[in-house]
Protein backbone atom coordinates (compact mmCIF):
# COMPACT_ATOMS: atom_id res chain seq x y z
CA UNK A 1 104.32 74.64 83.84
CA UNK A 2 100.92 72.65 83.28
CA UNK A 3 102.11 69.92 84.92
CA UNK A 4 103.75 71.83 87.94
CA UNK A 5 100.31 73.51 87.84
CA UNK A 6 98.17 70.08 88.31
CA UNK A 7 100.81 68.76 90.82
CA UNK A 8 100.23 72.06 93.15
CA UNK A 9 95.89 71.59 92.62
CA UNK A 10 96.35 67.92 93.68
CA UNK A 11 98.76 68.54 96.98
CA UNK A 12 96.10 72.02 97.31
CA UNK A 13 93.02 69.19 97.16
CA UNK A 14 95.31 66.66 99.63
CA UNK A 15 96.30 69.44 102.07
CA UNK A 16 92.48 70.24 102.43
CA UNK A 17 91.26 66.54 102.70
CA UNK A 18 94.02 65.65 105.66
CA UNK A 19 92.67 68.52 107.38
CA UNK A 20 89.57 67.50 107.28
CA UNK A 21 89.98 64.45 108.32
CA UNK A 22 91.74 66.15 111.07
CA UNK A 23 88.89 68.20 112.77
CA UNK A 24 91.21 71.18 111.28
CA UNK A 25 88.81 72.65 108.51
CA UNK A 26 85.68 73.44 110.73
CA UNK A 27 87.98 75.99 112.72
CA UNK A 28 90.24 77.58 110.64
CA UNK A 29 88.96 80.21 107.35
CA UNK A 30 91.14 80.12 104.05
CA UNK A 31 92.16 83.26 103.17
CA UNK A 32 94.59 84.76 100.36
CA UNK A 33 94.08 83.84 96.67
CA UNK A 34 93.65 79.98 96.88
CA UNK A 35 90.00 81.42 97.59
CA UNK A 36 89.70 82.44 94.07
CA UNK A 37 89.21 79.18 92.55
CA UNK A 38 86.79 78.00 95.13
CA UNK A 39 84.95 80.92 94.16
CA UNK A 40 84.80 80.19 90.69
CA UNK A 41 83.48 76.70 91.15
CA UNK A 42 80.98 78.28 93.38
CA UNK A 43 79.57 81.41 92.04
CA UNK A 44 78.38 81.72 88.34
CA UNK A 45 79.53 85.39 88.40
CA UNK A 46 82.95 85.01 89.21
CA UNK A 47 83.72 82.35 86.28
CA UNK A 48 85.75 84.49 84.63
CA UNK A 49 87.76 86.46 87.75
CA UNK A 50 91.23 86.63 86.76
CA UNK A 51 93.09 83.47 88.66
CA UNK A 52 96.49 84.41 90.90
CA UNK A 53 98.59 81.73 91.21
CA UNK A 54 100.62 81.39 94.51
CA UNK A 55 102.41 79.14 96.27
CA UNK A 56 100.67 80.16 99.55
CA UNK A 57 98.05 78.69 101.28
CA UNK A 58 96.98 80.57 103.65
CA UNK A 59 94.89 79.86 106.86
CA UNK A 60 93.29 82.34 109.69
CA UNK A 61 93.13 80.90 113.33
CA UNK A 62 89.85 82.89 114.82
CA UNK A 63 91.22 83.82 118.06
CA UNK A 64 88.15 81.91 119.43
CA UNK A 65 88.57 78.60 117.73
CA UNK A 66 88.44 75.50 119.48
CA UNK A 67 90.07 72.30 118.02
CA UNK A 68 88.25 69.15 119.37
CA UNK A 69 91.90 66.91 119.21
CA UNK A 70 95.40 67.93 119.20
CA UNK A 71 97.33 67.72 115.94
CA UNK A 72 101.19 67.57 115.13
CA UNK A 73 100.81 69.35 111.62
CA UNK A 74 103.88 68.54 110.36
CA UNK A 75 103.29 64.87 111.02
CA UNK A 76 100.67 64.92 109.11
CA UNK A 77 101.89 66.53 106.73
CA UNK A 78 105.81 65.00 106.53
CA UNK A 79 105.33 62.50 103.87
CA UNK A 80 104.01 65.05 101.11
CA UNK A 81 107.22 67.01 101.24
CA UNK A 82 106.41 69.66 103.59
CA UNK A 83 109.63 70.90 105.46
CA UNK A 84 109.48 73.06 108.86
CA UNK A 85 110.87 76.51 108.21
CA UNK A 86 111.33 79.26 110.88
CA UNK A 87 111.14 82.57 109.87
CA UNK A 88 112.14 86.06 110.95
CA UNK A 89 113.45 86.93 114.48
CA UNK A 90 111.16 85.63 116.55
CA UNK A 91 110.66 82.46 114.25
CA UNK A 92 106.84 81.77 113.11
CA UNK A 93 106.40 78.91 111.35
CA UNK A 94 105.96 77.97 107.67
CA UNK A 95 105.87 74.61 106.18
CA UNK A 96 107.51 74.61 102.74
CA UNK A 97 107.29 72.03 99.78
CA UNK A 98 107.98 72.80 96.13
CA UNK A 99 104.11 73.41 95.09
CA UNK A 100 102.81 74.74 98.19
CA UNK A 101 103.72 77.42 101.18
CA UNK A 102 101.44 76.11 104.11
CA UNK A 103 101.15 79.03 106.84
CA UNK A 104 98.93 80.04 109.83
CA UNK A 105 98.30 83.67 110.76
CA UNK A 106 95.91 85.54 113.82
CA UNK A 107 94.48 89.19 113.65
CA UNK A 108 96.97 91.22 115.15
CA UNK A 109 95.25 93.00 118.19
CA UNK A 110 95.88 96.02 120.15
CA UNK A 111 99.17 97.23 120.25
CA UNK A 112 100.58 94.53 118.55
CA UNK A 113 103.71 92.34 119.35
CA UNK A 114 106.31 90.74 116.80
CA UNK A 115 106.10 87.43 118.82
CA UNK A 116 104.04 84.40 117.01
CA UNK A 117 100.61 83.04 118.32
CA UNK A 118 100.77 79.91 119.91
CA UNK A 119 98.75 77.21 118.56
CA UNK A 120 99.59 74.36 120.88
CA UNK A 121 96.40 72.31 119.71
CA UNK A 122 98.12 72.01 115.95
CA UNK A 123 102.03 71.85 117.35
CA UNK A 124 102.60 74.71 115.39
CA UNK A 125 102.36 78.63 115.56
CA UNK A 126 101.01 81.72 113.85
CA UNK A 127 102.16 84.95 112.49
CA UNK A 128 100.04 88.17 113.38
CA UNK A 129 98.72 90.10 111.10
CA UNK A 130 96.92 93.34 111.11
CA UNK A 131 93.69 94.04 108.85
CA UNK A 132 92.91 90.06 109.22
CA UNK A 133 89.88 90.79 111.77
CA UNK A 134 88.34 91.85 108.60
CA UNK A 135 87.57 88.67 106.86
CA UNK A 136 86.03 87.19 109.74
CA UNK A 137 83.31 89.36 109.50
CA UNK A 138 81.03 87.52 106.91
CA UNK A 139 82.33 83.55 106.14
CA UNK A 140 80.53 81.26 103.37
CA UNK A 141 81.02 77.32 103.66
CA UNK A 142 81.52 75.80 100.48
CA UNK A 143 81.84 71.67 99.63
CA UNK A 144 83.85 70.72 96.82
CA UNK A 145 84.71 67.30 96.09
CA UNK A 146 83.26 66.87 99.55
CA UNK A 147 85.39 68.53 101.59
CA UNK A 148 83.54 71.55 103.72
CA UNK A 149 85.61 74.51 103.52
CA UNK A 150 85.15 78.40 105.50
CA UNK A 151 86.10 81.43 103.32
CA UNK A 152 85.50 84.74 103.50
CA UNK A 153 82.53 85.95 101.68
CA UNK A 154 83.97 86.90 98.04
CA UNK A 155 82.76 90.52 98.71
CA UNK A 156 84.70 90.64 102.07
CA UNK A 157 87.62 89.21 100.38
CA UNK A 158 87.33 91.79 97.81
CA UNK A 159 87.35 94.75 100.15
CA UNK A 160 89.88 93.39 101.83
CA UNK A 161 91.81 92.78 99.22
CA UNK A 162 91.93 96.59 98.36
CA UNK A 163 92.68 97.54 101.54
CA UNK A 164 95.95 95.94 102.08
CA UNK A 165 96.51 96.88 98.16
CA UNK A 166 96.92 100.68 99.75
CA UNK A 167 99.45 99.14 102.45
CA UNK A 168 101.87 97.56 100.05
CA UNK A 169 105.18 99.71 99.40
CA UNK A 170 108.56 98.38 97.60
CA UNK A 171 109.03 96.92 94.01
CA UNK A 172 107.98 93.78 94.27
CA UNK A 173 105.06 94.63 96.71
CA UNK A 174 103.99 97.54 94.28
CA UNK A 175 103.60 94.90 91.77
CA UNK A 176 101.61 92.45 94.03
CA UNK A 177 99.24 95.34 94.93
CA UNK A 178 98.40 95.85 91.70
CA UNK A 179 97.13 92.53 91.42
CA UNK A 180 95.35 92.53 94.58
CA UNK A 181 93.23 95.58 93.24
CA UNK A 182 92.44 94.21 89.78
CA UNK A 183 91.28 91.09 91.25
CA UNK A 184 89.58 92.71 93.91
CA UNK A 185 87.63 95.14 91.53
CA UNK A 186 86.76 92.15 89.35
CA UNK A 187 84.92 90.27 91.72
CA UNK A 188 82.99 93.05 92.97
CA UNK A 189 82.21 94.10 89.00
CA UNK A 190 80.89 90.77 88.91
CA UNK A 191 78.53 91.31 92.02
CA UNK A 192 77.44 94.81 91.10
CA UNK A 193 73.61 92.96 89.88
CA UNK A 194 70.88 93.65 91.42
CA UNK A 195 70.69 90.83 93.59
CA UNK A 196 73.44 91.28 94.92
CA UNK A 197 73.19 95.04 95.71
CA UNK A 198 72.06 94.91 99.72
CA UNK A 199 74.25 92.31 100.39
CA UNK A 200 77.27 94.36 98.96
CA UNK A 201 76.05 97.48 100.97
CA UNK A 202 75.58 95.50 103.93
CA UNK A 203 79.18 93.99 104.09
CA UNK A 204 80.62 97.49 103.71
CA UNK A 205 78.54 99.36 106.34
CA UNK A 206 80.13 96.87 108.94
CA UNK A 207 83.35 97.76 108.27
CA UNK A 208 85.06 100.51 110.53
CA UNK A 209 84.91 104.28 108.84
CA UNK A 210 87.95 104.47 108.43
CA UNK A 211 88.63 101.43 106.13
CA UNK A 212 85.39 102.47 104.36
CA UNK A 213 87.15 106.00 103.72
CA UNK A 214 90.32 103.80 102.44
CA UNK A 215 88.18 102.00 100.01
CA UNK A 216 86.23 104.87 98.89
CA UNK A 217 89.51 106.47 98.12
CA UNK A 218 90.98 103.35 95.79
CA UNK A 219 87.73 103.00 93.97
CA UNK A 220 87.49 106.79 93.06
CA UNK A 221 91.36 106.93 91.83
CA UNK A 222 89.98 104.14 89.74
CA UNK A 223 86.67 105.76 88.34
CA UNK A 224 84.69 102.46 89.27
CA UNK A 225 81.30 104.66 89.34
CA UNK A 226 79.30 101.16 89.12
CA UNK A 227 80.75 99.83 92.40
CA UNK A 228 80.65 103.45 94.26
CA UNK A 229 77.38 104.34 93.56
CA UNK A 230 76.21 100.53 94.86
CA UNK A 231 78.59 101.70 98.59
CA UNK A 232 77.11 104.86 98.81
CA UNK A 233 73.36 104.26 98.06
């Protein structure tokens, strides 16, 4: 397992340094829980944040973006394993390898359609997603090991991370929301100092009402007074 482990961090590390190289990392956010230890090696306060290990790594398109040259993905990709995988109906694509589940996704807007997002510049397309317009709200841009990499701030990702944990129905789903929510709560435990305290308010008053409600809601059922009394100040 330790070995699987370091074999996934180096393809995670080689993944991120081929898109750099790429032009691809100054367009696209990471999101989903390969942000976690990023986090760690960047914030003092989230040392100890419990890690979730996943085979997915997860990138949002901003609907915006712009991608200075054109890039065949799985070409650059094809000699570290990675396999082309269409899934679901209309067939978005994932590229699989043993260590690592490499997938693009768009915020789902307005109505909504089950049809994947064309993202010609990369030769590959993306799945949409509701709730995703929510980590764009507030990015940080980390280095490590000299690669430049967007995530959403950890606070955003936190809040976010409770929202969907309300979503989630079915066993296995039940299970991952559970997860979702203790890391979630974690992170903002962590950021409940005072320094911290206006920036925490401010990221939740720019969130719509009605996801506010939502995460109002969680935090109550789990008598996180610290946290509440920081949202509602």
């Amino acid at each position: 397992m330790k070995n699987g482990q370091t074999e996934q961090r180096k393809l995670f590390k080689e993944v991120l340094k081929r898109f750099q190289k790429a032009g691809i990392l100054e367009s696209v956010i990471l999101i989903g829980s390969w942000c976690i230890p990023l986090y760690k090696k960047y914030f003092e306060e989230l040392k100890t944040v419990s890690p979730m290990r996943t085979r997915d790594m997860d990138f949002l398109v901003p609907l915006d973006a712009k991608f200075e040259n054109k890039v065949d993905i799985a070409a650059l990709l094809k000699d570290l394993g990675f396999k082309t995988v269409f899934q679901g109906q209309h067939g978005y694509m994932r590229l699989v390898q043993p260590y690592l589940i490499l997938e693009f996704l768009v915020a789902e807007k307005g109505r909504g359609t089950e049809k994947p997002y064309n993202l010609s510049a990369l030769s590959v397309n993306a799945q949409r997603l509701r709730m995703l317009d929510m980590l764009t709200e507030e990015t940080i841009q980390i280095e490590v090991d000299g690669i430049e990499i967007i995530l959403p701030h950890p606070v955003l990702f936190a809040l976010h991370k409770l929202t969907i944990s309300s979503r989630r129905s079915g066993k296995n789903k039940i299970e991952k929301a559970g997860k979702d929510k203790k890391v979630a709560i974690e992170i903002l435990r962590a950021f409940v100092k005072e320094k911290y305290s206006a920036q925490i308010r401010g990221i939740f008053n720019s969130l719509h009402k009605n996801r506010q409600k939502e995460i109002i809601t969680i935090l109550n059922k789990e008598n996180e007074e610290m946290i509440l009394n920081i949202l509602k100040s």
